[in-house]
Protein backbone atom coordinates (compact mmCIF):
# COMPACT_ATOMS: atom_id res chain seq x y z
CA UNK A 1 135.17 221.27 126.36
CA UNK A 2 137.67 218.50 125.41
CA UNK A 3 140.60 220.85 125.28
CA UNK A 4 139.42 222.32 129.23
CA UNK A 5 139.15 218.48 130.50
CA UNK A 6 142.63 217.88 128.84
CA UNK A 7 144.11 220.68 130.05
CA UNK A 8 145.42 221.61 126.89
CA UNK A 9 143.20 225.07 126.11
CA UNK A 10 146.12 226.98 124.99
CA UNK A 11 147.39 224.20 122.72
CA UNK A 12 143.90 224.10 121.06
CA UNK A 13 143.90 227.46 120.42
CA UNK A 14 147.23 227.78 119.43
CA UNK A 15 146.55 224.60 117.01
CA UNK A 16 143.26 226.95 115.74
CA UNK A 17 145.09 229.93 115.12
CA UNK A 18 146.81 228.20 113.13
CA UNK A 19 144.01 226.64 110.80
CA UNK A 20 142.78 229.91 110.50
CA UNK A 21 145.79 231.70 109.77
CA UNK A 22 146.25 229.09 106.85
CA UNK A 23 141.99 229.45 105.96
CA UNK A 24 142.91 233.31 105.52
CA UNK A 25 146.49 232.95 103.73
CA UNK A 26 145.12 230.33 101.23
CA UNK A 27 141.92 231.35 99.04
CA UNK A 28 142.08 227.39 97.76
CA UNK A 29 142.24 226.14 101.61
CA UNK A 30 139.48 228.12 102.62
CA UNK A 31 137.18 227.60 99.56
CA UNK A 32 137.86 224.10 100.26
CA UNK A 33 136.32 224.52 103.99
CA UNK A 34 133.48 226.13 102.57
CA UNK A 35 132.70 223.68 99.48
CA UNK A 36 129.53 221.64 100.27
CA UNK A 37 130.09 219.49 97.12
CA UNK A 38 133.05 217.38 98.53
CA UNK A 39 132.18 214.30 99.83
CA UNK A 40 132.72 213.56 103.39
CA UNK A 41 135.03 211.07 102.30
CA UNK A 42 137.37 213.23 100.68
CA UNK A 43 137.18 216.02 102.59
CA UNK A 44 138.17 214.35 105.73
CA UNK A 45 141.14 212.58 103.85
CA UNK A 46 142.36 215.58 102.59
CA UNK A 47 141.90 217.64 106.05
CA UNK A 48 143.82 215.03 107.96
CA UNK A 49 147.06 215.24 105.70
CA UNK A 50 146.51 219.23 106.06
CA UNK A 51 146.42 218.64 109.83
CA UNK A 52 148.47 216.08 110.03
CA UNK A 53 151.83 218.56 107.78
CA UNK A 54 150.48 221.47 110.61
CA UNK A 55 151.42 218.93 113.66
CA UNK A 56 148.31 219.87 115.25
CA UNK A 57 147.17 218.16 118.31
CA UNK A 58 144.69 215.56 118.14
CA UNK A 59 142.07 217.12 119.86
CA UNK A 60 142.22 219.80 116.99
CA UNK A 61 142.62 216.57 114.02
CA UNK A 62 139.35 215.26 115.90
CA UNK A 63 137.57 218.72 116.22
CA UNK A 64 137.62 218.82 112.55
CA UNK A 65 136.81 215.52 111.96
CA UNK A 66 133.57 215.70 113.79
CA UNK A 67 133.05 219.08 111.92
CA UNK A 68 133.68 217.54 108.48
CA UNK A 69 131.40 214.30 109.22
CA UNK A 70 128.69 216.76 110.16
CA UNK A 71 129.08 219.11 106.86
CA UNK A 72 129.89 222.27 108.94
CA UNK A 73 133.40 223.18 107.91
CA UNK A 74 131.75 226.02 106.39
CA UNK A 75 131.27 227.57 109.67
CA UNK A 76 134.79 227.62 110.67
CA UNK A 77 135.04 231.74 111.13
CA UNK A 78 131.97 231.70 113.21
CA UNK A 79 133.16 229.21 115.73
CA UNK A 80 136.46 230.98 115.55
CA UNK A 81 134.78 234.17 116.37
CA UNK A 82 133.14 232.35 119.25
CA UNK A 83 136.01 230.41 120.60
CA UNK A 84 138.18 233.47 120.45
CA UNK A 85 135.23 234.90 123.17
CA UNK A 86 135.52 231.67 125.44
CA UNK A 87 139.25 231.78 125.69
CA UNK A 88 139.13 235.24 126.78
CA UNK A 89 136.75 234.29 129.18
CA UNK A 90 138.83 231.89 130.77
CA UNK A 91 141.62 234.12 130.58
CA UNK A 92 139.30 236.40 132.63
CA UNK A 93 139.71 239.14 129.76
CA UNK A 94 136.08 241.52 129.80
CA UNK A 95 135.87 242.17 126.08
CA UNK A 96 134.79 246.15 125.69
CA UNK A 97 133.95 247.51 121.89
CA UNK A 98 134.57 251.18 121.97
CA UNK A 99 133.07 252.46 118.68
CA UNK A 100 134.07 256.20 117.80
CA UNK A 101 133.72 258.82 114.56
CA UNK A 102 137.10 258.56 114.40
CA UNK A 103 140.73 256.29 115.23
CA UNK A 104 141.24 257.07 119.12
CA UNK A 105 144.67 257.50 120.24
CA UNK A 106 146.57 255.60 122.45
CA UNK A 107 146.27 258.67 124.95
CA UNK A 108 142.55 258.39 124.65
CA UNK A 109 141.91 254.75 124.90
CA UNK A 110 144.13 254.70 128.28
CA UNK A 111 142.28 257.50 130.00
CA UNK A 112 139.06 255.08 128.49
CA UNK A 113 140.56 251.90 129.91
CA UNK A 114 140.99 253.69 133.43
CA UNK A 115 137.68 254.91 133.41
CA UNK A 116 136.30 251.21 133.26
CA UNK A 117 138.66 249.52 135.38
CA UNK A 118 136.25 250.27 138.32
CA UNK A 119 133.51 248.15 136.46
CA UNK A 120 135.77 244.55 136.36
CA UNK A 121 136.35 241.96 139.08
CA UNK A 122 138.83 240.91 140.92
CA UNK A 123 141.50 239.08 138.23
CA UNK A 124 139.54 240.44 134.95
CA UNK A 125 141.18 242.23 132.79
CA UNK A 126 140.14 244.39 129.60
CA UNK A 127 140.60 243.53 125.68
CA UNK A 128 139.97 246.62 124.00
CA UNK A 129 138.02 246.23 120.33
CA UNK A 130 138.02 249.51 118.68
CA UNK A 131 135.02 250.26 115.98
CA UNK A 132 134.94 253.80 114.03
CA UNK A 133 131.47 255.04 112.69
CA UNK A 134 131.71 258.33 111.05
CA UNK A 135 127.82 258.15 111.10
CA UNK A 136 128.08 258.74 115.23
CA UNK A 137 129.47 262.02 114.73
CA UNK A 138 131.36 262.41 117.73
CA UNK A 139 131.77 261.01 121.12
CA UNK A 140 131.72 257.56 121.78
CA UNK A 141 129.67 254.15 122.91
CA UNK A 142 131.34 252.05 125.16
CA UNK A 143 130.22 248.12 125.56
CA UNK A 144 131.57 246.41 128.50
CA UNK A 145 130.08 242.68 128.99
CA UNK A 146 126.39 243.77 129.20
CA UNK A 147 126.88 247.31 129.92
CA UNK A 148 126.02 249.65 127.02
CA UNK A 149 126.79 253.27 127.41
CA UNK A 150 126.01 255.46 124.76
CA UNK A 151 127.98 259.16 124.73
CA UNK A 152 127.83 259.95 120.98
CA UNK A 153 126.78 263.12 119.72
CA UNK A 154 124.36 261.65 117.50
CA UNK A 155 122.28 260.09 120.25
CA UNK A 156 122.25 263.42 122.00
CA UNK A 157 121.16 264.85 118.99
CA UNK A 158 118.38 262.54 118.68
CA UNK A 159 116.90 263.30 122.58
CA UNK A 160 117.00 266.63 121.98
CA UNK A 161 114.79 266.82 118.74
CA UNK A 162 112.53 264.31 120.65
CA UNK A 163 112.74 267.28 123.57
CA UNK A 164 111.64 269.68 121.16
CA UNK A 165 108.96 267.71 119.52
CA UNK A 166 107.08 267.03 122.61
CA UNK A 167 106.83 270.56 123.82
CA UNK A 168 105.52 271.72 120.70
């Protein structure tokens, strides 16, 4: 919310991108996010010289200061995950997860992406997540904001042997 009122979203989550890029590159750096045994006192020293040599802004140095203060450094991939949705949001990106048995093609996804284009607003766009799930067997399930639509083979499977068992 501080970056929004700023103005400065895309600095933030430049400035995050690139605490997590370091968190994944460095085993030590990211052990040292998730270590509940360092005192406060430390770990904030030591997070602000990190900060400090990645010139981030100081809505990101004060982010993670409130985060260290309140032990929950540890979280850092989870608020990640869910500041990666809010910025897409506000970029007016509609994530869809399109989970298939198999890697679709580019060919595929398109005539996919077309397909769904009728379902966003005015100024949305889509991100594209692909899952594979061999278990699915073929087909695909397509979720698009809260829109789940479920085309996989094994699903079909599944009505059909509940078909047969109520007839008998």
């Amino acid at each position: 919310m501080a970056g929004q009122k700023a103005g400065k979203l895309d600095v933030l989550d430049k400035d995050l991108m690139q605490v997590y890029k370091l968190a994944t590159e460095s085993d030590d750096f990211a052990q040292f996010l998730r270590d509940p045994s360092i005192p406060k006192s430390q770990k904030s020293a030591a997070l602000q010289e990190v900060l400090n040599d990645a010139k981030v802004s100081d809505i990101t140095k004060n982010f993670f200061m409130v985060l260290a203060e309140n032990n929950r450094l540890n979280l850092f991939d989870k608020i990640m995950g869910t500041f990666g949705e809010l910025m897409a949001a506000a970029r007016g990106q509609v994530t869809c997860t399109i989970t298939s048995a198999e890697v679709l093609g580019k060919k595929d996804l398109e005539d996919i992406k077309m397909g769904l284009k009728n379902m966003l607003k005015k100024g949305e766009s889509l991100l594209i997540r692909q899952k594979v799930e061999p278990e699915i067997v073929g087909g695909i399930i397509v979720q698009i904001a809260d829109k789940y639509i479920d085309l996989s083979i094994r699903t079909r499977v599944k009505k059909i042997e509940q078909l047969i068992l109520e007839t008998v």
